[in-house]
C-alpha atoms as a PDB file:
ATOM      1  CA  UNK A   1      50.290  91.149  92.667  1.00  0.00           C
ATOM      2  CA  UNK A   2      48.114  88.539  94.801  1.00  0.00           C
ATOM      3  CA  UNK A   3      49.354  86.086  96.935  1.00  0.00           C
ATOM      4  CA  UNK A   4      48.512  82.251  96.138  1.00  0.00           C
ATOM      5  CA  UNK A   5      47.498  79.795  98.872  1.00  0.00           C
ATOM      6  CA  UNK A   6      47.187  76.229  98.255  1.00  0.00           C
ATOM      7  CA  UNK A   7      44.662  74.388 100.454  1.00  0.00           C
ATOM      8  CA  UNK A   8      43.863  71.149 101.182  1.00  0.00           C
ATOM      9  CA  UNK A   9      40.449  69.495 102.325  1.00  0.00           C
ATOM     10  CA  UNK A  10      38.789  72.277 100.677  1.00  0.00           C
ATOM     11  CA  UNK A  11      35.370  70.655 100.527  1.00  0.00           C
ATOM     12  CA  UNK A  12      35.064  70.357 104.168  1.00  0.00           C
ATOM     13  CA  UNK A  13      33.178  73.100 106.494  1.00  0.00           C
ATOM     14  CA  UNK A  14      36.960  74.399 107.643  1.00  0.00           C
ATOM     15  CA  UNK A  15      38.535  74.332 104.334  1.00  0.00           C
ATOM     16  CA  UNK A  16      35.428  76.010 102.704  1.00  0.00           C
ATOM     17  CA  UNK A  17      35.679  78.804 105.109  1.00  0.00           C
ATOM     18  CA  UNK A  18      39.239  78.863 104.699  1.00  0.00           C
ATOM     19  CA  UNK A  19      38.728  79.420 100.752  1.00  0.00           C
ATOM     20  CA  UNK A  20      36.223  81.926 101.246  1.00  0.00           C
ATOM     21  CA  UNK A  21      38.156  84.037 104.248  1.00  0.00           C
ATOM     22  CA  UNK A  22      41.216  83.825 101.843  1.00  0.00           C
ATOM     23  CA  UNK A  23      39.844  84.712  98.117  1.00  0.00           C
ATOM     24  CA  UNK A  24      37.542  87.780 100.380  1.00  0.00           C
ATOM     25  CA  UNK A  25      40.846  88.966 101.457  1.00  0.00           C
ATOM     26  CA  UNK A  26      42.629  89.289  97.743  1.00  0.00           C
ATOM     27  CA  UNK A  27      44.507  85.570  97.693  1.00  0.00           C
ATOM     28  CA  UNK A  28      44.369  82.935  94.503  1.00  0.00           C
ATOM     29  CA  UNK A  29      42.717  79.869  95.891  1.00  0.00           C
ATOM     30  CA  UNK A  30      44.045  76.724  94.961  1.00  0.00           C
ATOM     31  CA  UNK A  31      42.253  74.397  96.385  1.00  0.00           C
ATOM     32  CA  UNK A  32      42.538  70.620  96.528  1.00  0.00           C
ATOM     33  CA  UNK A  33      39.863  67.439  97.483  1.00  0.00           C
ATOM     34  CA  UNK A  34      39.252  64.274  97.158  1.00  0.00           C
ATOM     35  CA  UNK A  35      35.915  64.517  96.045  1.00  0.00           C
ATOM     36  CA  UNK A  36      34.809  66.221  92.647  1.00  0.00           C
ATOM     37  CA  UNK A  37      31.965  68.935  93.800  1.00  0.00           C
ATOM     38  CA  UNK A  38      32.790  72.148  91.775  1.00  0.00           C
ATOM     39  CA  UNK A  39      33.382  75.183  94.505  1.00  0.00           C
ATOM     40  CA  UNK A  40      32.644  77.829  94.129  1.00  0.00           C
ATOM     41  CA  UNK A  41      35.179  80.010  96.583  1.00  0.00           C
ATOM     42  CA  UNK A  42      38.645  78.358  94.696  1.00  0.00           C
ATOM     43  CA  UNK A  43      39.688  80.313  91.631  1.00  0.00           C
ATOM     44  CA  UNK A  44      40.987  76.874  91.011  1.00  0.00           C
ATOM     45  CA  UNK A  45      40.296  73.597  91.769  1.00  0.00           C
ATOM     46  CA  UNK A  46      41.324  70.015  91.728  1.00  0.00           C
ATOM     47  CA  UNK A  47      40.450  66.656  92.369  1.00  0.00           C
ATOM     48  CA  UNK A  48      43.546  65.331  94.260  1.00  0.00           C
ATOM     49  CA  UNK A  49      43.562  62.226  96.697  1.00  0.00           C
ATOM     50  CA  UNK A  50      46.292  62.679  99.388  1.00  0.00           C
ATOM     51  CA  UNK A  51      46.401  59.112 100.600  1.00  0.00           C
ATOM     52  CA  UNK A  52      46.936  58.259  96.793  1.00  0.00           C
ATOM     53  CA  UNK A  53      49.904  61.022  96.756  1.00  0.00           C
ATOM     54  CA  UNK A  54      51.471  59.333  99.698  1.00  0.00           C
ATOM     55  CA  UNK A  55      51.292  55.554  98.543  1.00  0.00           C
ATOM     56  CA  UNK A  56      51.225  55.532  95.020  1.00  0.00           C
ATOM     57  CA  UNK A  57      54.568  56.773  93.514  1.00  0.00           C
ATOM     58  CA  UNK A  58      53.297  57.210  89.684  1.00  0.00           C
ATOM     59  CA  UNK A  59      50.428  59.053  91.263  1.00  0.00           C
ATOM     60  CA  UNK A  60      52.997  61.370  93.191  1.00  0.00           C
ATOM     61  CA  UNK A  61      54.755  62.227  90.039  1.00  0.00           C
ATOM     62  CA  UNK A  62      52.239  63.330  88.202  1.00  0.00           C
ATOM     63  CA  UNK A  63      50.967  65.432  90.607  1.00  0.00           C
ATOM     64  CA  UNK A  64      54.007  66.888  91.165  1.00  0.00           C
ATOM     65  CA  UNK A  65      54.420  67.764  87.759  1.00  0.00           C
ATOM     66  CA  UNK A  66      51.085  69.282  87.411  1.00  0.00           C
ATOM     67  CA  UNK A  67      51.137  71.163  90.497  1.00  0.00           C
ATOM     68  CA  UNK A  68      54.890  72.382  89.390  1.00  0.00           C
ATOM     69  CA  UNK A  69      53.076  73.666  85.845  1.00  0.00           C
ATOM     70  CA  UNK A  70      49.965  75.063  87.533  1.00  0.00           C
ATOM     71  CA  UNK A  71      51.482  77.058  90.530  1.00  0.00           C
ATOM     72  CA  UNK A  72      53.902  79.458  89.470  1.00  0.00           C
ATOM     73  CA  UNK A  73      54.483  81.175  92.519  1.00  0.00           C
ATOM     74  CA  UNK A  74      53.095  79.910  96.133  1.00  0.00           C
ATOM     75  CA  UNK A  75      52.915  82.472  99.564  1.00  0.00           C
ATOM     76  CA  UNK A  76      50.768  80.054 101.908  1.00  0.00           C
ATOM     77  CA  UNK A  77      50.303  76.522 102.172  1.00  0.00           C
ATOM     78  CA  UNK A  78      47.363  75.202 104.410  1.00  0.00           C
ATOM     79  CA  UNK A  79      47.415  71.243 105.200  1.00  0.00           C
ATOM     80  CA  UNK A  80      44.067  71.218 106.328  1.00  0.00           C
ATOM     81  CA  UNK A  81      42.308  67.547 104.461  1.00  0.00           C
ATOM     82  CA  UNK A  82      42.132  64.699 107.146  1.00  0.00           C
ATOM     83  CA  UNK A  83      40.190  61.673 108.108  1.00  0.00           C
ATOM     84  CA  UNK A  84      38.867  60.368 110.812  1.00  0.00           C
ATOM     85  CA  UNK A  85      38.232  56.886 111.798  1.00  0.00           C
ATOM     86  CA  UNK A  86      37.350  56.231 114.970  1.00  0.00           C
ATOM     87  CA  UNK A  87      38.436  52.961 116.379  1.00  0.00           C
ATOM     88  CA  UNK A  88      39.168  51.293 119.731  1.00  0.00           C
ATOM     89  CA  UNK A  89      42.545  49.714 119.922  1.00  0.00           C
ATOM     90  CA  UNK A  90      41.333  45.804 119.988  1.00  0.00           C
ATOM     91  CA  UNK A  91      39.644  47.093 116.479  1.00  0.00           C
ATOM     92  CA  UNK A  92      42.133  49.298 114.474  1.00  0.00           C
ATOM     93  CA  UNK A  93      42.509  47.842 111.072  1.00  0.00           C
ATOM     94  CA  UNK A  94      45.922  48.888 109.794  1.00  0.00           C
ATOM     95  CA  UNK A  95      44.489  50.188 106.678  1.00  0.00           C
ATOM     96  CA  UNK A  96      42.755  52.912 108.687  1.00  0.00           C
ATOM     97  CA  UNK A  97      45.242  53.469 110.673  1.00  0.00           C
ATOM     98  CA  UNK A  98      47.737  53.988 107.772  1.00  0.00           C
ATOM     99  CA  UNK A  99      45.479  56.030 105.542  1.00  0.00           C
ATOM    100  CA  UNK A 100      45.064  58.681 108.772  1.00  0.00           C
ATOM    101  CA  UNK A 101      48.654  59.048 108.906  1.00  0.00           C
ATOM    102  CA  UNK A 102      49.233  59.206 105.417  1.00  0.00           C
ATOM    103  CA  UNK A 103      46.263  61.785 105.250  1.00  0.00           C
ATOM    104  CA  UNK A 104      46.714  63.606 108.607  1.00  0.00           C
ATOM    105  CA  UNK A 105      51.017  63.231 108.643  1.00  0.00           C
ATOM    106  CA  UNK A 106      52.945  62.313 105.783  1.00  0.00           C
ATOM    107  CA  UNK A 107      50.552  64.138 103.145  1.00  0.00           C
ATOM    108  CA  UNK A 108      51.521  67.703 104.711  1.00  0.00           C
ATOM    109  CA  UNK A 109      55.180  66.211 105.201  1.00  0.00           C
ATOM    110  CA  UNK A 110      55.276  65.585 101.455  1.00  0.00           C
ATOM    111  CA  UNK A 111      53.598  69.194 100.119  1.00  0.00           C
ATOM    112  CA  UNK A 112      55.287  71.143 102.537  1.00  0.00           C
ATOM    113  CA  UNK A 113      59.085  69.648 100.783  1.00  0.00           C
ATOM    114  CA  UNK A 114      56.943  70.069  97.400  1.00  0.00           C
ATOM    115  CA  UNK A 115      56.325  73.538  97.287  1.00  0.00           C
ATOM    116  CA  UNK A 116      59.726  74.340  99.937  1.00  0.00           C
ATOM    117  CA  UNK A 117      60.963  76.277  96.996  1.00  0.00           C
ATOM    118  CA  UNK A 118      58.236  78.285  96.022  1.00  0.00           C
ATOM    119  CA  UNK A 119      57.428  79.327  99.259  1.00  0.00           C
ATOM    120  CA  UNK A 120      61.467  80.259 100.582  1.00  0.00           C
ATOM    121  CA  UNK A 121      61.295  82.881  96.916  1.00  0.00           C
ATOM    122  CA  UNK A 122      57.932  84.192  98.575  1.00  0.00           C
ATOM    123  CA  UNK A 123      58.838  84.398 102.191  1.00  0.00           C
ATOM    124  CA  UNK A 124      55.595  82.304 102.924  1.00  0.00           C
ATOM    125  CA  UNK A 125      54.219  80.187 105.543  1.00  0.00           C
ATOM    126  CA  UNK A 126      52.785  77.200 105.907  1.00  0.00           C
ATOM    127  CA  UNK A 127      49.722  76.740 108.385  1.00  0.00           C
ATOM    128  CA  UNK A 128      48.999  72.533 109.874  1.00  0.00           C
ATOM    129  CA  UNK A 129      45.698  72.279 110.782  1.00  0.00           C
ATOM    130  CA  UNK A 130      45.850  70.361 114.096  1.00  0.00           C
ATOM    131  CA  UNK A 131      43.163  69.187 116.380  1.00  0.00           C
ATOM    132  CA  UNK A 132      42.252  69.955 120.340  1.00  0.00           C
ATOM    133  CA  UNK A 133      43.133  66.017 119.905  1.00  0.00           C
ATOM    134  CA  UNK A 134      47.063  66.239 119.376  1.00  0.00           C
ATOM    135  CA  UNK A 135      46.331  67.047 123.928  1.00  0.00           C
ATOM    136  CA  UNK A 136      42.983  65.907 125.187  1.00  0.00           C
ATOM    137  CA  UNK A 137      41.328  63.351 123.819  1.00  0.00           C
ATOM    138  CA  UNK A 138      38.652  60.521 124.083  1.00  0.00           C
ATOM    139  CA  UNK A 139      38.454  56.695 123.915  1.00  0.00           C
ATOM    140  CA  UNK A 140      38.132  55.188 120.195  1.00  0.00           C
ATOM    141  CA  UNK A 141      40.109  58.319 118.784  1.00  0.00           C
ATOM    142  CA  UNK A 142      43.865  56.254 118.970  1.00  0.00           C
ATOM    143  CA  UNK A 143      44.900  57.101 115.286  1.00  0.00           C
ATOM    144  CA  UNK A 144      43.474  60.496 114.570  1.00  0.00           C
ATOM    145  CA  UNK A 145      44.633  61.748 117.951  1.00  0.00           C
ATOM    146  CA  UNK A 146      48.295  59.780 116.988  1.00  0.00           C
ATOM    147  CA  UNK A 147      48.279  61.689 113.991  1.00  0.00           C
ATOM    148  CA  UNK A 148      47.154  64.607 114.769  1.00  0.00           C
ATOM    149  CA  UNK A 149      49.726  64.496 118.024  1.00  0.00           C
ATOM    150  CA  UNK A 150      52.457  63.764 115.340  1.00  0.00           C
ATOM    151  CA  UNK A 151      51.357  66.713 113.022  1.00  0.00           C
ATOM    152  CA  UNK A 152      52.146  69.180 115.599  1.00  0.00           C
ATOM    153  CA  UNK A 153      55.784  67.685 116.208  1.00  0.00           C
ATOM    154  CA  UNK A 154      56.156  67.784 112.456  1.00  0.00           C
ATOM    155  CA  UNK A 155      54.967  71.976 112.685  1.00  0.00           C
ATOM    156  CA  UNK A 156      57.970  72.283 115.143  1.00  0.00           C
ATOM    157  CA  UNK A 157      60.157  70.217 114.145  1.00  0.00           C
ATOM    158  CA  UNK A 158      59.874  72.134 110.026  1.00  0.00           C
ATOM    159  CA  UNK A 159      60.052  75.589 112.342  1.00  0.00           C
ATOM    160  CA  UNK A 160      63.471  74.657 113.603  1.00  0.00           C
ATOM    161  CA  UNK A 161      65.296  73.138 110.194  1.00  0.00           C
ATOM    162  CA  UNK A 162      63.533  75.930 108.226  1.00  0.00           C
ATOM    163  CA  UNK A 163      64.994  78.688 110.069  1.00  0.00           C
ATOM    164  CA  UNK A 164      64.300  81.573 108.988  1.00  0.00           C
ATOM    165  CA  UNK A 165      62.982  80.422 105.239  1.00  0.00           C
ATOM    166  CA  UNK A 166      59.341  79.552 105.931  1.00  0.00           C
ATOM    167  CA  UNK A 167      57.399  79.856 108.426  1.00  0.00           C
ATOM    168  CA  UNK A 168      55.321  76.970 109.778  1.00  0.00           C
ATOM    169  CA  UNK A 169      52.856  77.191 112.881  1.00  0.00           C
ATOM    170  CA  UNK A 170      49.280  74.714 114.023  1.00  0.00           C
ATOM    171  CA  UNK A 171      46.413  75.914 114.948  1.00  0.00           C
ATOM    172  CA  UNK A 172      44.365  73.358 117.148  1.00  0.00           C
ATOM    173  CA  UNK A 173      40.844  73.500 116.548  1.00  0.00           C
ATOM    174  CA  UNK A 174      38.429  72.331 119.301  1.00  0.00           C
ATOM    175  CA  UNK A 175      34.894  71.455 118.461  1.00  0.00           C
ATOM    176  CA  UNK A 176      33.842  73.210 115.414  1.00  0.00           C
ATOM    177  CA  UNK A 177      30.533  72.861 113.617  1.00  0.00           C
ATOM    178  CA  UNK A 178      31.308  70.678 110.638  1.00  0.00           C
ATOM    179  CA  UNK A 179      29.709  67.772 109.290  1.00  0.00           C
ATOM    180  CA  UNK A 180      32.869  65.571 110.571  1.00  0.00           C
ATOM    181  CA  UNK A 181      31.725  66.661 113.976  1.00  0.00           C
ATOM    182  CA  UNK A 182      27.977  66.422 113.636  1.00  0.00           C
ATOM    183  CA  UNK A 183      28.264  62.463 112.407  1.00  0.00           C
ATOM    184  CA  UNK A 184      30.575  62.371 115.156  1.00  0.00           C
ATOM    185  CA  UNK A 185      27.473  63.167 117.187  1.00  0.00           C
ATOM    186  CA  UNK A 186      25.179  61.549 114.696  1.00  0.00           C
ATOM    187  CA  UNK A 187      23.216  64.807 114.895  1.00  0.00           C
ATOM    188  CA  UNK A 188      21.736  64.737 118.301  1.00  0.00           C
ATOM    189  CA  UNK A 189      21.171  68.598 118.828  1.00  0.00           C
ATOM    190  CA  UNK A 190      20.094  67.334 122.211  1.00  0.00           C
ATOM    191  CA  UNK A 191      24.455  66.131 122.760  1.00  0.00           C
ATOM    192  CA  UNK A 192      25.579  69.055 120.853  1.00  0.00           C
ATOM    193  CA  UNK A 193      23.510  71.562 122.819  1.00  0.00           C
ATOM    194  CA  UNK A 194      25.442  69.600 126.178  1.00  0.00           C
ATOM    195  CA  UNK A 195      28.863  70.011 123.977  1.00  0.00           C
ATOM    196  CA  UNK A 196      28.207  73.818 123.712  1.00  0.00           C
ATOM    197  CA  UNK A 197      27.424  74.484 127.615  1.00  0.00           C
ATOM    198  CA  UNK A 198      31.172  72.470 128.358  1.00  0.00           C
ATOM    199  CA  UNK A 199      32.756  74.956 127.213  1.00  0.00           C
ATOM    200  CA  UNK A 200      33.586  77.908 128.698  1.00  0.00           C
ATOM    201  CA  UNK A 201      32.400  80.762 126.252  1.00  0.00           C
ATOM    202  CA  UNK A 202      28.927  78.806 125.925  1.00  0.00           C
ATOM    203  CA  UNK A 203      29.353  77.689 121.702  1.00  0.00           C
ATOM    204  CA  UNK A 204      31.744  75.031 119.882  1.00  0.00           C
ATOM    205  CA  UNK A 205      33.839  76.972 116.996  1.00  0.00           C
ATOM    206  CA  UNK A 206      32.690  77.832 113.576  1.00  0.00           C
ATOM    207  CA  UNK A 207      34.541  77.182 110.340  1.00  0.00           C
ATOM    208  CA  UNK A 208      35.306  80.970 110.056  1.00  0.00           C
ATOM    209  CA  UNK A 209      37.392  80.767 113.420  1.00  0.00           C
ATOM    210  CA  UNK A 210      39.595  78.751 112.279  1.00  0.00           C
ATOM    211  CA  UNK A 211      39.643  80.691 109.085  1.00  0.00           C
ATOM    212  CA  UNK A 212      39.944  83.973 110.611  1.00  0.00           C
ATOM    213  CA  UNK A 213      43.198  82.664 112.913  1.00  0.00           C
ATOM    214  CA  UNK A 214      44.777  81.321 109.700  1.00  0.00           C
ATOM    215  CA  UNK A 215      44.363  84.540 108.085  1.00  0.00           C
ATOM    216  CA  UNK A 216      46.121  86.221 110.741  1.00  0.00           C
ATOM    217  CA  UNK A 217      48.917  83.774 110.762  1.00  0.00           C
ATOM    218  CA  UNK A 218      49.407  84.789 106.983  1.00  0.00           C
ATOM    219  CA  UNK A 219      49.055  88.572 107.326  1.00  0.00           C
ATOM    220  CA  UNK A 220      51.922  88.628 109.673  1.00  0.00           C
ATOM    221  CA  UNK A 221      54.712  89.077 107.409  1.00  0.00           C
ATOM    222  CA  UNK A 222      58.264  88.140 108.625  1.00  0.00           C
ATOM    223  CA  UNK A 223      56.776  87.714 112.205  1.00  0.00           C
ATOM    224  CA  UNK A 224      57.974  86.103 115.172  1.00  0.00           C
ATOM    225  CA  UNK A 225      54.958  83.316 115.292  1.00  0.00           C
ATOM    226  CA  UNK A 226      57.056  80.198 114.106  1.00  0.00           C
ATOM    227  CA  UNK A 227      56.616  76.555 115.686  1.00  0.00           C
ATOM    228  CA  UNK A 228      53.747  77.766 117.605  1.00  0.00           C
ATOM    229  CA  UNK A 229      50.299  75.371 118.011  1.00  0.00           C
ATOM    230  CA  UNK A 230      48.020  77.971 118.378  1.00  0.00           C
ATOM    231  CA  UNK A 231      44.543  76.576 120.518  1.00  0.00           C
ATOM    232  CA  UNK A 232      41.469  77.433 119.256  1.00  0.00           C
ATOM    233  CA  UNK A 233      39.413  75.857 121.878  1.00  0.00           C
ATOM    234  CA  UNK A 234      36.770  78.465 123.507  1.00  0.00           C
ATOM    235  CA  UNK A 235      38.283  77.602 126.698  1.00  0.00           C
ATOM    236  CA  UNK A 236      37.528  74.035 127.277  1.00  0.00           C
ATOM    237  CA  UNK A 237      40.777  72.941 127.710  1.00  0.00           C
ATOM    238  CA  UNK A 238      40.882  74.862 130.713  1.00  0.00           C
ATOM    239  CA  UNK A 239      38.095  72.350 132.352  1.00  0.00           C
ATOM    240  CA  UNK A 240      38.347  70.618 134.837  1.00  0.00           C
ATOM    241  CA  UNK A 241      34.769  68.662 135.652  1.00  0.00           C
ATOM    242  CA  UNK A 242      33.520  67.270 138.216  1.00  0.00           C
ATOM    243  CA  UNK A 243      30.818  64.059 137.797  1.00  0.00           C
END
């Protein structure tokens, strides 16, 4: 019988690579966005805002019920949706600083204790997508580095009152060549090329890293990875440069 995974953000250059790694490897894709493009590596999607799930309670209900109808049965679940908005501190609105953590925090919080159930019967895992950010970050990046900080606690934190039900690691990204990271750089190949020479094995990540670590996570069956936050960083967190 296949496995399920459920994964979030699945219009985005990681979750897109995560849907196609998974569905290549014999998984049902569920996959969940915000935004409404068909795509074409989920066996099934659906529109679903997780900022919406967290705040609106009638919202959260439904959803609940739909996902409880849809999913019969659930192996892997991949919080990997978030937002970034970049801010310095004199400048944070509270509305983006509350959307990030209800996007980046409480949204994975509130699936993981949805589909608890379903993925104890299974023996699954679940997988936080985390950021390089949650260690080393830069100015202007207070709330996504907050949240993502806070997402890793959460992945230990679940590891330890789960026990031996689920398991739940992180896997912290560095750069990876998305279009969250490009208009980051606002496309300047010219700052990316710089980006890629930092660090240490000479290229930033690619979507299929990331979806490739996952995968491995998944296919390790009653393992002893649990609570980890696993860096994915080409090295450049072992820099140290000099001006």
């Amino acid at each position: 019988m296949k496995k399920n995974v459920f994964i979030t953000g699945v219009l985005g250059g990681i979750g897109a690579a995560l849907a196609k790694t998974f569905r290549e490897n014999g998984f049902y894709v569920y996959g969940v966005d915000r935004r409404e493009d068909f795509h074409g590596n989920c066996d099934r999607f659906l529109r679903f805002d997780i900022n919406d799930f967290v705040k609106d309670a009638a919202y959260r209900i439904r959803f609940t019920q739909i996902f409880d109808e849809l999913i019969p049965k659930l192996d892997v679940l991949i919080n990997n949706a978030a937002v970034q908005r970049l801010d310095n501190l004199g400048n944070i609105k509270l509305e983006d600083w509350q959307e990030t953590l209800n996007v980046n925090l409480t949204g994975p919080m509130l699936l993981s204790k949805l589909f608890l159930n379903k993925l104890e019967e299974s023996k699954g895992c679940i997988i936080n997508i985390a950021s390089i950010h949650q260690q080393l970050t830069k100015p202007a990046f207070v709330s996504y580095a907050t949240s993502k900080s806070a997402l890793v606690g959460l992945t230990k934190a679940m590891a330890v009152d789960l026990e031996g039900k689920v398991r739940v690691n992180a896997i912290s990204p560095a750069a990876i060549e998305t279009d969250m990271l490009r208009a980051g750089f606002d496309n300047n190949e010219s700052a990316l090329d710089e980006l890629r020479k930092i660090h240490p094995v000479q290229r930033i990540g690619y979507p299929a890293d990331v979806a490739k670590l996952a995968l491995f996570l998944t296919s390790e069956n009653h393992g002893f990875i649990h609570g980890a936050n696993l860096l994915l960083d080409g090295g450049i967190s072992s820099v140290l440069k000099d001006l």
